[in-house]
C-alpha atoms as a PDB file:
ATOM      1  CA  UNK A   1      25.681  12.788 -15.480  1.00  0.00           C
ATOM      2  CA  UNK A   2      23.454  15.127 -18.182  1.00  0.00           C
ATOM      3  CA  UNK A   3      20.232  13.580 -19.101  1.00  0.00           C
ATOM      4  CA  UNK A   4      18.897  13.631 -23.014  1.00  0.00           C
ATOM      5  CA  UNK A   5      18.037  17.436 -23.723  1.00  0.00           C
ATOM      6  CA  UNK A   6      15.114  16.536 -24.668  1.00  0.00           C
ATOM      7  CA  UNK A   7      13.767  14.343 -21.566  1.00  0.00           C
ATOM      8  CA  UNK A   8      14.265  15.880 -17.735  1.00  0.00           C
ATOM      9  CA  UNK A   9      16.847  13.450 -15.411  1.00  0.00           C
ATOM     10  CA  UNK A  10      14.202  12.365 -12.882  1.00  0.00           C
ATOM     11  CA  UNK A  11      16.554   9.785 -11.318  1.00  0.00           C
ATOM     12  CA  UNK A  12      19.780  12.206 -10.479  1.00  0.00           C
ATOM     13  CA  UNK A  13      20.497  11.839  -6.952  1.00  0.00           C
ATOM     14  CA  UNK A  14      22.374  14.817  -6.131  1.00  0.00           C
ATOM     15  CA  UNK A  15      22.682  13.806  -2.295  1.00  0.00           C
ATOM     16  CA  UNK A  16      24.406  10.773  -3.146  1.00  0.00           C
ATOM     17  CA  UNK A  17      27.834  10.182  -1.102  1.00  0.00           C
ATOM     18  CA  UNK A  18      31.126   9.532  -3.507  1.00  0.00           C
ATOM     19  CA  UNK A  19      33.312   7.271  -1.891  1.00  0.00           C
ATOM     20  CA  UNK A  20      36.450   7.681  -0.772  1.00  0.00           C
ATOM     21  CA  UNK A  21      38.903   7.189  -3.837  1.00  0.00           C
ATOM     22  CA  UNK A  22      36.223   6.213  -6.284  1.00  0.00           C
ATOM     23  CA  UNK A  23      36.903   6.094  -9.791  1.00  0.00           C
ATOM     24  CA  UNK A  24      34.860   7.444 -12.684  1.00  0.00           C
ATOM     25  CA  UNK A  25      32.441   5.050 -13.853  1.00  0.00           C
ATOM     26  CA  UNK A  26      32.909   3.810 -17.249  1.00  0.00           C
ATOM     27  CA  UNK A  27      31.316   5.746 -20.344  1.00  0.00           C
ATOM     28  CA  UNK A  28      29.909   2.161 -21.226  1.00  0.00           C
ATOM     29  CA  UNK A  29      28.080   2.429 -17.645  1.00  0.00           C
ATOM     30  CA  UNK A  30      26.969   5.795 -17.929  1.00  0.00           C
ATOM     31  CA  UNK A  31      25.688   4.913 -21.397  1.00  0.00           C
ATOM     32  CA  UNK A  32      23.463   2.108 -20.151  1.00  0.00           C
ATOM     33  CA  UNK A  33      21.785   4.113 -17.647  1.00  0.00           C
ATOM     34  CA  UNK A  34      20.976   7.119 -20.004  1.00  0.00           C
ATOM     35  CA  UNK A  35      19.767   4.604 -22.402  1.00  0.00           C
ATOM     36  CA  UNK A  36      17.625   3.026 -19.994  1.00  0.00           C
ATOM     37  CA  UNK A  37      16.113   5.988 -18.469  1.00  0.00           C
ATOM     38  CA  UNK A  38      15.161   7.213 -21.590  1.00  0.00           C
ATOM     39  CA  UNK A  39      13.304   4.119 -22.877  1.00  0.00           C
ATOM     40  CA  UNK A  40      11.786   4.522 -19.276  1.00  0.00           C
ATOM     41  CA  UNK A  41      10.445   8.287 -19.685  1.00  0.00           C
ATOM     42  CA  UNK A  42       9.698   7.340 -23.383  1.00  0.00           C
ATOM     43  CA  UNK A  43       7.655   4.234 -23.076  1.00  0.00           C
ATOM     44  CA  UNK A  44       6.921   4.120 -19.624  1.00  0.00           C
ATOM     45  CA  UNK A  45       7.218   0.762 -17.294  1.00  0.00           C
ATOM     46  CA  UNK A  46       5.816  -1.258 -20.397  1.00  0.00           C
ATOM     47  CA  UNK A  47       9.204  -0.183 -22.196  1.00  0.00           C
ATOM     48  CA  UNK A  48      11.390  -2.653 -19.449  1.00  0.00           C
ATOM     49  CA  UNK A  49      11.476  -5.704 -18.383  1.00  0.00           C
ATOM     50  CA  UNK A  50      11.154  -6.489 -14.376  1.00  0.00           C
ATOM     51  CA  UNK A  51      14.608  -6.747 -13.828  1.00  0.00           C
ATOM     52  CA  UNK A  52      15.401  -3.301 -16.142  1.00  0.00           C
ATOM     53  CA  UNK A  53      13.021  -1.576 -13.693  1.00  0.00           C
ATOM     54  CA  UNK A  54      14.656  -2.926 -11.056  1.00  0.00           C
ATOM     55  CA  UNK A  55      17.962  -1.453 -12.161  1.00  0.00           C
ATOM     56  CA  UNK A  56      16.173   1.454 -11.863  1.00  0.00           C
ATOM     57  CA  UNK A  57      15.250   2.089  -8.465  1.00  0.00           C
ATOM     58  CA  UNK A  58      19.107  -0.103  -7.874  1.00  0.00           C
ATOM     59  CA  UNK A  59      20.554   3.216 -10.026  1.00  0.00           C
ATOM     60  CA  UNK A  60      20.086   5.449  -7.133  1.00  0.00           C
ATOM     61  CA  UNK A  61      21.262   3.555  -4.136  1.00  0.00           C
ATOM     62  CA  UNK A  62      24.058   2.302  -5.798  1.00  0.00           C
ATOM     63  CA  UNK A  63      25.409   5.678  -8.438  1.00  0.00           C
ATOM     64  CA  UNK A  64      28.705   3.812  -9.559  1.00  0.00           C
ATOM     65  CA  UNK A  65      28.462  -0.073 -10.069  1.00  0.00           C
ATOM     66  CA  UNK A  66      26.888  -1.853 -12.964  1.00  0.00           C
ATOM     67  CA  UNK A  67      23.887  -3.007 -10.937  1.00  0.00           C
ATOM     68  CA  UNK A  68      22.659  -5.597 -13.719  1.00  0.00           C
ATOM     69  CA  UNK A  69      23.859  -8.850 -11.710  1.00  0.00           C
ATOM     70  CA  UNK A  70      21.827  -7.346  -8.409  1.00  0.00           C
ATOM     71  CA  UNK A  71      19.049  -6.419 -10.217  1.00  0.00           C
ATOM     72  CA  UNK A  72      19.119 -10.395 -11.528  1.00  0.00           C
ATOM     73  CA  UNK A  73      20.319 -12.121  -8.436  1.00  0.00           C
ATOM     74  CA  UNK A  74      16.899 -10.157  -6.482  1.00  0.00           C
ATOM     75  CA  UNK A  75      14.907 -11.574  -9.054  1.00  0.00           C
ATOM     76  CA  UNK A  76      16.259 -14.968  -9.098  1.00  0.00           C
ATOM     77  CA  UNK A  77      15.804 -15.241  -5.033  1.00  0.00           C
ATOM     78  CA  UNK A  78      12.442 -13.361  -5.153  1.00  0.00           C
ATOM     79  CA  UNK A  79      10.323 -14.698  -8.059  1.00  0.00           C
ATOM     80  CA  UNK A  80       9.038 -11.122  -9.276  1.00  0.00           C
ATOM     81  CA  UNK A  81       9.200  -7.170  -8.896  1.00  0.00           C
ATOM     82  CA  UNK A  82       6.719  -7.286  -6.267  1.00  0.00           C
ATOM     83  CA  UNK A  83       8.234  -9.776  -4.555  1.00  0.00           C
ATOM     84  CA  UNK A  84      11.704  -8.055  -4.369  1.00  0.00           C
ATOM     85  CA  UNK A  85      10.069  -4.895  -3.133  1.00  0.00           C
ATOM     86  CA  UNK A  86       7.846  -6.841  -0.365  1.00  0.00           C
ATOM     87  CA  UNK A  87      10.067  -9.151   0.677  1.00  0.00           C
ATOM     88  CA  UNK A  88      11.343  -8.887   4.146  1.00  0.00           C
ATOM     89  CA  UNK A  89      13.964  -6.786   5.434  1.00  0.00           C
ATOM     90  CA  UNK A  90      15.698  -9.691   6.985  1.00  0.00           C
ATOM     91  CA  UNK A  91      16.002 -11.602   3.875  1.00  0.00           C
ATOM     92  CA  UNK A  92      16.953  -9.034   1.420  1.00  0.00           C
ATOM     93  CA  UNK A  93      19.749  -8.342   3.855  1.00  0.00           C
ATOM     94  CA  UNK A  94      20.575 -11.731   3.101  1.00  0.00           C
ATOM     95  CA  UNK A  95      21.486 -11.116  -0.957  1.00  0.00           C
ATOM     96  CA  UNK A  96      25.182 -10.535  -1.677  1.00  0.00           C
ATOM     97  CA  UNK A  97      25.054  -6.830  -2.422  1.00  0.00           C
ATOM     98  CA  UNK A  98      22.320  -5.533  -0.869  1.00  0.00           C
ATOM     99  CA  UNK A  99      23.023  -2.624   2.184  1.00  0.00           C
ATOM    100  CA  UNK A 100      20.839  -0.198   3.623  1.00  0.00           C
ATOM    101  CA  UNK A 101      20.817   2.050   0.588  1.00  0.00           C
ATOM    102  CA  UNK A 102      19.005  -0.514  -1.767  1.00  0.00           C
ATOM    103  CA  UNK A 103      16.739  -1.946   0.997  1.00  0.00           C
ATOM    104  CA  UNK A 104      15.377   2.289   1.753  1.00  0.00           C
ATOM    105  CA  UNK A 105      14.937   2.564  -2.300  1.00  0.00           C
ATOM    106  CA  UNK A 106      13.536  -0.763  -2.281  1.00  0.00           C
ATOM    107  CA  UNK A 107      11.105   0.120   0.654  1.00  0.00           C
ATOM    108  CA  UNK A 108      10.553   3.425  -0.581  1.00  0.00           C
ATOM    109  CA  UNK A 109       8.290   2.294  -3.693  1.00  0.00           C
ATOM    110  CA  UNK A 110       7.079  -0.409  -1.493  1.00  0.00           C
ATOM    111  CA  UNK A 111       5.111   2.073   0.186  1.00  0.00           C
ATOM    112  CA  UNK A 112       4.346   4.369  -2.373  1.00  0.00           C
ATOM    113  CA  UNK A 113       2.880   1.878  -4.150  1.00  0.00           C
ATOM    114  CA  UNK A 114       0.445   0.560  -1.142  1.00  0.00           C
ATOM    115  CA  UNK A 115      -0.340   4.510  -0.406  1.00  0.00           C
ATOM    116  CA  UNK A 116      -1.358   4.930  -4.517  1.00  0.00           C
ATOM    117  CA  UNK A 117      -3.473   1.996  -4.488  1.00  0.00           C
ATOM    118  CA  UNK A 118      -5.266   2.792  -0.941  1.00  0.00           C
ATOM    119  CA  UNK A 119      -5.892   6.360  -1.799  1.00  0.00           C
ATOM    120  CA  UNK A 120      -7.592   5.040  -5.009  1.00  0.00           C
ATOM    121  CA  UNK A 121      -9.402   2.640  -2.518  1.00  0.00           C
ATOM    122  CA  UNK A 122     -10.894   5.525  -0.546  1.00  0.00           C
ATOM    123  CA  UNK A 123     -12.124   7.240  -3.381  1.00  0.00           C
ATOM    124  CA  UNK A 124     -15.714   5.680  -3.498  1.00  0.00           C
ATOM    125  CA  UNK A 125     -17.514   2.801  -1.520  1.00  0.00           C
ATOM    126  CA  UNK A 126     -15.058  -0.319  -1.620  1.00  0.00           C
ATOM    127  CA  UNK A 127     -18.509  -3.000  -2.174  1.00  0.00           C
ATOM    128  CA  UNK A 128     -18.349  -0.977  -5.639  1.00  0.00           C
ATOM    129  CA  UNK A 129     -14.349  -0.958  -6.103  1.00  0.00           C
ATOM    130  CA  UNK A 130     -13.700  -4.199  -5.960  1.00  0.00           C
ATOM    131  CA  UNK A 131     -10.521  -4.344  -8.442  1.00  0.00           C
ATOM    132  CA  UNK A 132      -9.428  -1.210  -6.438  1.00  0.00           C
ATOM    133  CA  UNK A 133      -9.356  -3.533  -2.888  1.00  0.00           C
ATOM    134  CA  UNK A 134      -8.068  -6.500  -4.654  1.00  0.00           C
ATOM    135  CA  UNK A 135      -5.283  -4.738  -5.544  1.00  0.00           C
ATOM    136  CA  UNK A 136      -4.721  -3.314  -2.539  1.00  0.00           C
ATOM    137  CA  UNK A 137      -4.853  -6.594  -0.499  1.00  0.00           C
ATOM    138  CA  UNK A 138      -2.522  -8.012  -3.239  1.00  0.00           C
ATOM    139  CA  UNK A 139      -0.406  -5.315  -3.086  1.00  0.00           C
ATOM    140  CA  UNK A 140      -0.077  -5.151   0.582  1.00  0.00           C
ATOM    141  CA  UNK A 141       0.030  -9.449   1.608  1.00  0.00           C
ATOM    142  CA  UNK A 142       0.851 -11.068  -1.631  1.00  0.00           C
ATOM    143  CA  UNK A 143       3.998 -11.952  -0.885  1.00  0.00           C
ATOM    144  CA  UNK A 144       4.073 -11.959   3.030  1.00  0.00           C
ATOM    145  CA  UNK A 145       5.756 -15.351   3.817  1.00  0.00           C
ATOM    146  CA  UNK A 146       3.838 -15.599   7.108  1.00  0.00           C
ATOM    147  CA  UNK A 147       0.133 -14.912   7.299  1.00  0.00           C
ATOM    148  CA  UNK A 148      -1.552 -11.605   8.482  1.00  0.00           C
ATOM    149  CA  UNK A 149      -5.282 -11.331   9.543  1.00  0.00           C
ATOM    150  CA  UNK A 150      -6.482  -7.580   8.386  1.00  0.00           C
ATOM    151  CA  UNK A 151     -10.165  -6.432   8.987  1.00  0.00           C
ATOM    152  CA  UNK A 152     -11.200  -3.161   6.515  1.00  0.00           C
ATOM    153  CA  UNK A 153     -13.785  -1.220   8.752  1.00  0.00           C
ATOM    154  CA  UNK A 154     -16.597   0.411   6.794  1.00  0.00           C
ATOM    155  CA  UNK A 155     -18.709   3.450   7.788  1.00  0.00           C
ATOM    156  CA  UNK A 156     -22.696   3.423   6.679  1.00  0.00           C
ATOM    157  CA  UNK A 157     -21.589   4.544   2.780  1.00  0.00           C
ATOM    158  CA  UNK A 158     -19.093   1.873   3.185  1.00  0.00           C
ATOM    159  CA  UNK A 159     -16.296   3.895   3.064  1.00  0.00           C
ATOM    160  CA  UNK A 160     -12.738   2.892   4.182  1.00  0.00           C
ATOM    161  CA  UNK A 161     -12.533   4.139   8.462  1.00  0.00           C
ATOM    162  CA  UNK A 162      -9.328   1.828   8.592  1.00  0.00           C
ATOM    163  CA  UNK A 163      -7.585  -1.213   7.417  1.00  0.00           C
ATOM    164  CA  UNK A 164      -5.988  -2.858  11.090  1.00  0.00           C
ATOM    165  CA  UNK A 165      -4.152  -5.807  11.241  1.00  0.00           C
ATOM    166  CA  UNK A 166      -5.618  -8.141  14.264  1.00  0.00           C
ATOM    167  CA  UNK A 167      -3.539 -10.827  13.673  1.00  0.00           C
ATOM    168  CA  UNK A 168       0.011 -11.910  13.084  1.00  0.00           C
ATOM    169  CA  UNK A 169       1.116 -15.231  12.333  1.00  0.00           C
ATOM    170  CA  UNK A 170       3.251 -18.320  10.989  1.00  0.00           C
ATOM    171  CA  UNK A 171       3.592 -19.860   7.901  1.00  0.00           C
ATOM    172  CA  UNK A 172       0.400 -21.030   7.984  1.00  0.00           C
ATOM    173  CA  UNK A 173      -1.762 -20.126  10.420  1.00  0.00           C
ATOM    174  CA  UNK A 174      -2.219 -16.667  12.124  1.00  0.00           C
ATOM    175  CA  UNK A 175      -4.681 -15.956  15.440  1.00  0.00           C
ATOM    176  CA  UNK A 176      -8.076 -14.747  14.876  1.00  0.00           C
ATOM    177  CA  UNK A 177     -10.189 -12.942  17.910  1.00  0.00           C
ATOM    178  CA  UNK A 178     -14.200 -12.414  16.769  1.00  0.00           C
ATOM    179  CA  UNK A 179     -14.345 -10.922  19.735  1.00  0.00           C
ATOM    180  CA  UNK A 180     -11.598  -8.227  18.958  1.00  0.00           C
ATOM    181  CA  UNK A 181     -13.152  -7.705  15.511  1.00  0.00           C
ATOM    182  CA  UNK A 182     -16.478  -6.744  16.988  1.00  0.00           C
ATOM    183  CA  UNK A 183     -14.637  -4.660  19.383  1.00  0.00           C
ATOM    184  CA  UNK A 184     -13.061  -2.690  16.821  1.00  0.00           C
ATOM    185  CA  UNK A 185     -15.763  -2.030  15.155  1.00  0.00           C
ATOM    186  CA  UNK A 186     -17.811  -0.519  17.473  1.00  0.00           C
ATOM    187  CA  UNK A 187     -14.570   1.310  18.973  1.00  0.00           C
ATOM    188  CA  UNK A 188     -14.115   2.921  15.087  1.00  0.00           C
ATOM    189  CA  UNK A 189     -18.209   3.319  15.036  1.00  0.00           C
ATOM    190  CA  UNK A 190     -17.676   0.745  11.668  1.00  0.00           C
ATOM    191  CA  UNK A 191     -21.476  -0.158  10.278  1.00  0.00           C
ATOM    192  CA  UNK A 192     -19.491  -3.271   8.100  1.00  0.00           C
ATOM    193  CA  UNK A 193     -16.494  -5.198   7.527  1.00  0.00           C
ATOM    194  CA  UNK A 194     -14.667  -7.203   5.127  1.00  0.00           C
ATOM    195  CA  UNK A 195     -11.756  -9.628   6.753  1.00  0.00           C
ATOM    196  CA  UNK A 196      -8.871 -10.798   4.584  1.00  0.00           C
ATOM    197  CA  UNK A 197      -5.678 -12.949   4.784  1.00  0.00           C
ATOM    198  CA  UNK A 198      -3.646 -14.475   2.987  1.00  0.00           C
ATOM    199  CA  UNK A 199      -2.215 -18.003   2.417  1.00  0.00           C
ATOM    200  CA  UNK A 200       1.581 -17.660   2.093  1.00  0.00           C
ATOM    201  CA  UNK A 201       1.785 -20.872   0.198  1.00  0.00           C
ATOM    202  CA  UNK A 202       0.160 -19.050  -2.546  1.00  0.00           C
ATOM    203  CA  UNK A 203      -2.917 -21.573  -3.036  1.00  0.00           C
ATOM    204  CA  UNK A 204      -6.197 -19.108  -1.403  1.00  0.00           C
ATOM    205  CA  UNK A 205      -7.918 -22.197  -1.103  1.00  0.00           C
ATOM    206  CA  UNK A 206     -10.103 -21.623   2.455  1.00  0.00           C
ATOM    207  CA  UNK A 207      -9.673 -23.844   4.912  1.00  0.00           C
ATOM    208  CA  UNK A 208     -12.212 -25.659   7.578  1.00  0.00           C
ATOM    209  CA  UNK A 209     -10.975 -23.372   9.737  1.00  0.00           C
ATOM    210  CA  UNK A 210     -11.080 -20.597   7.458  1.00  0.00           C
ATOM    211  CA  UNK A 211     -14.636 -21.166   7.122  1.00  0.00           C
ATOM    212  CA  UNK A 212     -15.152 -21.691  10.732  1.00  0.00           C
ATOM    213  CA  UNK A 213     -14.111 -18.293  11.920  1.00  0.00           C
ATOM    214  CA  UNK A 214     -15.887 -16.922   9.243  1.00  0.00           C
ATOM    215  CA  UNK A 215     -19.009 -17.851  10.662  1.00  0.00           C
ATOM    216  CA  UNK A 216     -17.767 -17.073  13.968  1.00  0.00           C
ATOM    217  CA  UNK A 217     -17.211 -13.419  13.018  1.00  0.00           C
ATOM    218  CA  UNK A 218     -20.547 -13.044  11.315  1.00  0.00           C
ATOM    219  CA  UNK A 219     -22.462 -14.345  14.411  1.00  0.00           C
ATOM    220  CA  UNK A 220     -20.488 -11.728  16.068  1.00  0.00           C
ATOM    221  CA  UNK A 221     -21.649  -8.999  13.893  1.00  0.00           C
ATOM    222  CA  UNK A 222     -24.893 -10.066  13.535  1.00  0.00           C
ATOM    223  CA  UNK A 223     -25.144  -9.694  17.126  1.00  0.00           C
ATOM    224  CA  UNK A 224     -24.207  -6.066  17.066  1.00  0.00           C
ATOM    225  CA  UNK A 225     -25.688  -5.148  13.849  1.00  0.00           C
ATOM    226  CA  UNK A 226     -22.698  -5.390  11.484  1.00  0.00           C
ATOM    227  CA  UNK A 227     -22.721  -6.356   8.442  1.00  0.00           C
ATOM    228  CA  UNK A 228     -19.888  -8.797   7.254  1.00  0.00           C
ATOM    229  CA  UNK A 229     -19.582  -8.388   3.102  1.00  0.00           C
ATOM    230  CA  UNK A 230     -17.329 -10.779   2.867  1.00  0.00           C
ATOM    231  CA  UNK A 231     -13.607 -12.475   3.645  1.00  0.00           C
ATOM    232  CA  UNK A 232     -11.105 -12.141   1.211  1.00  0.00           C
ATOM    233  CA  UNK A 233      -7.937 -14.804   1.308  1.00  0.00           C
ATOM    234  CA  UNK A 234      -4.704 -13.701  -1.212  1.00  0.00           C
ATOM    235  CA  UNK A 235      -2.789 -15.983  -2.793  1.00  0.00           C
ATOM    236  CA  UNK A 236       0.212 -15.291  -4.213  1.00  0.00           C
ATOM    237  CA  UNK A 237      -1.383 -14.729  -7.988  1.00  0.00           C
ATOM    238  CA  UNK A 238      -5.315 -14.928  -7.252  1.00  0.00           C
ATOM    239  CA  UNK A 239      -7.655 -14.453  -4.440  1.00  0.00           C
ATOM    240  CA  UNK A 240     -10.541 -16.387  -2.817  1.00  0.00           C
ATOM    241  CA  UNK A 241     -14.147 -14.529  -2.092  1.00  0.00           C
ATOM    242  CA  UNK A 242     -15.861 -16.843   0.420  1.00  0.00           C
ATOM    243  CA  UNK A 243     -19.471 -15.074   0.210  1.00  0.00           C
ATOM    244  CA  UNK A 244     -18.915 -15.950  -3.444  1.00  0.00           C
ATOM    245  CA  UNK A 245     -18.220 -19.581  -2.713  1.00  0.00           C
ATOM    246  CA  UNK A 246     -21.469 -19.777  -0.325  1.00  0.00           C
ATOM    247  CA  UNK A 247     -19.922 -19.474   3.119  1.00  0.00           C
ATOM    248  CA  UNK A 248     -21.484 -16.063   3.790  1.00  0.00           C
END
């Protein structure tokens, strides 16, 4: 397939395995897909719609199929772009049409994205980047359908040592050890922290016992000399502070 002259084929996939007794594709196919790059390269992702950029990514694992109804049916079973792209292996595996090609591709700007957004994140102190750790919490739990516990440990500029999950859970609740938070800290030779989770039922509303360990944590720190900023909780379209709702 030749690209525009004008605009450089960024998507060809020269590795890309023809199967056995495959036919041409259609010129209406290969029409829609030079069309669609273009507007891509032209206008950016502004120029598409979620499921258009979809097809995008979908052009490369699958080179020969009109990959319109996939691109739809992952939207339809996962709400948004970012929730196609996070969801879970297990239950993309689970959409008619989806294979191991589509779920690397998918996976693939899954973590380019989180690795953009964190290197941004490391750029200055993260007390003075907030949008920059919002998004990265949002990009990284959003749409986790069981709930993480992840502790950010901060040097004495409050610079990013390391983002460690410390706790994996269920649908609604997931353990949390002040005890291994200090611990961490003081392993890493952290000065502060921040804790976040996130509430896969989308609402970040804390809970008593979000507040509770909260205050567990910070005793914990106090202890040692830490310095808790705050404890973020992701929803799936806005976030809770609890030092801005008074808890800290």
């Amino acid at each position: 397939m030749r690209s525009s002259p004008h605009i450089p084929d960024l998507f060809h996939h020269i590795d890309d395995p023809k199967p056995i007794n495959a036919s041409t594709p259609p010129s209406y196919l290969k029409d829609h897909r030079k069309r669609l790059r273009e507007r891509f390269l032209q206008g950016g992702s502004a120029a598409l719609p979620d499921y258009e950029l979809l097809e995008l990514i979908l052009f490369r694992a699958i080179p020969r199929q009109d990959v319109k109804p996939l691109a739809r049916r992952l939207m339809d079973t996962f709400g948004t772009f970012g929730g196609v792209i996070a969801a879970p292996i297990p239950r993309l595996e689970a959409v008619k049409g989806v294979g191991t090609a589509v779920i690397t591709e998918l996976k693939i700007v899954e973590a380019a994205s989180q690795r953009t957004i964190k290197a941004r994140l490391m750029e200055q102190p993260v007390i003075t980047s907030w949008t920059a750790l919002v998004d990265y919490c949002r990009a990284t739990m959003a749409h986790r359908e069981t709930e993480q516990f992840r502790v950010l440990y901060l040097d004495q500029k409050n610079r990013l040592i390391e983002d460690r999950v410390l706790g994996e859970g269920t649908v609604d609740h997931a353990p949390v050890y002040p005890r291994e938070i200090v611990k961490s800290a003081l392993t890493l030779n952290a000065s502060a922290l921040i804790l976040v989770h996130n509430h896969p039922s989308g609402d970040p509303s804390p809970s008593a016992e979000d507040v509770a360990t909260t205050g567990q944590v910070k005793l914990a720190a106090d202890a040692l000399g830490l310095t808790l900023h705050d404890h973020l909780i992701i929803g799936l379209s806005s976030e809770v502070s609890l030092r801005s709702l008074g808890h800290l």
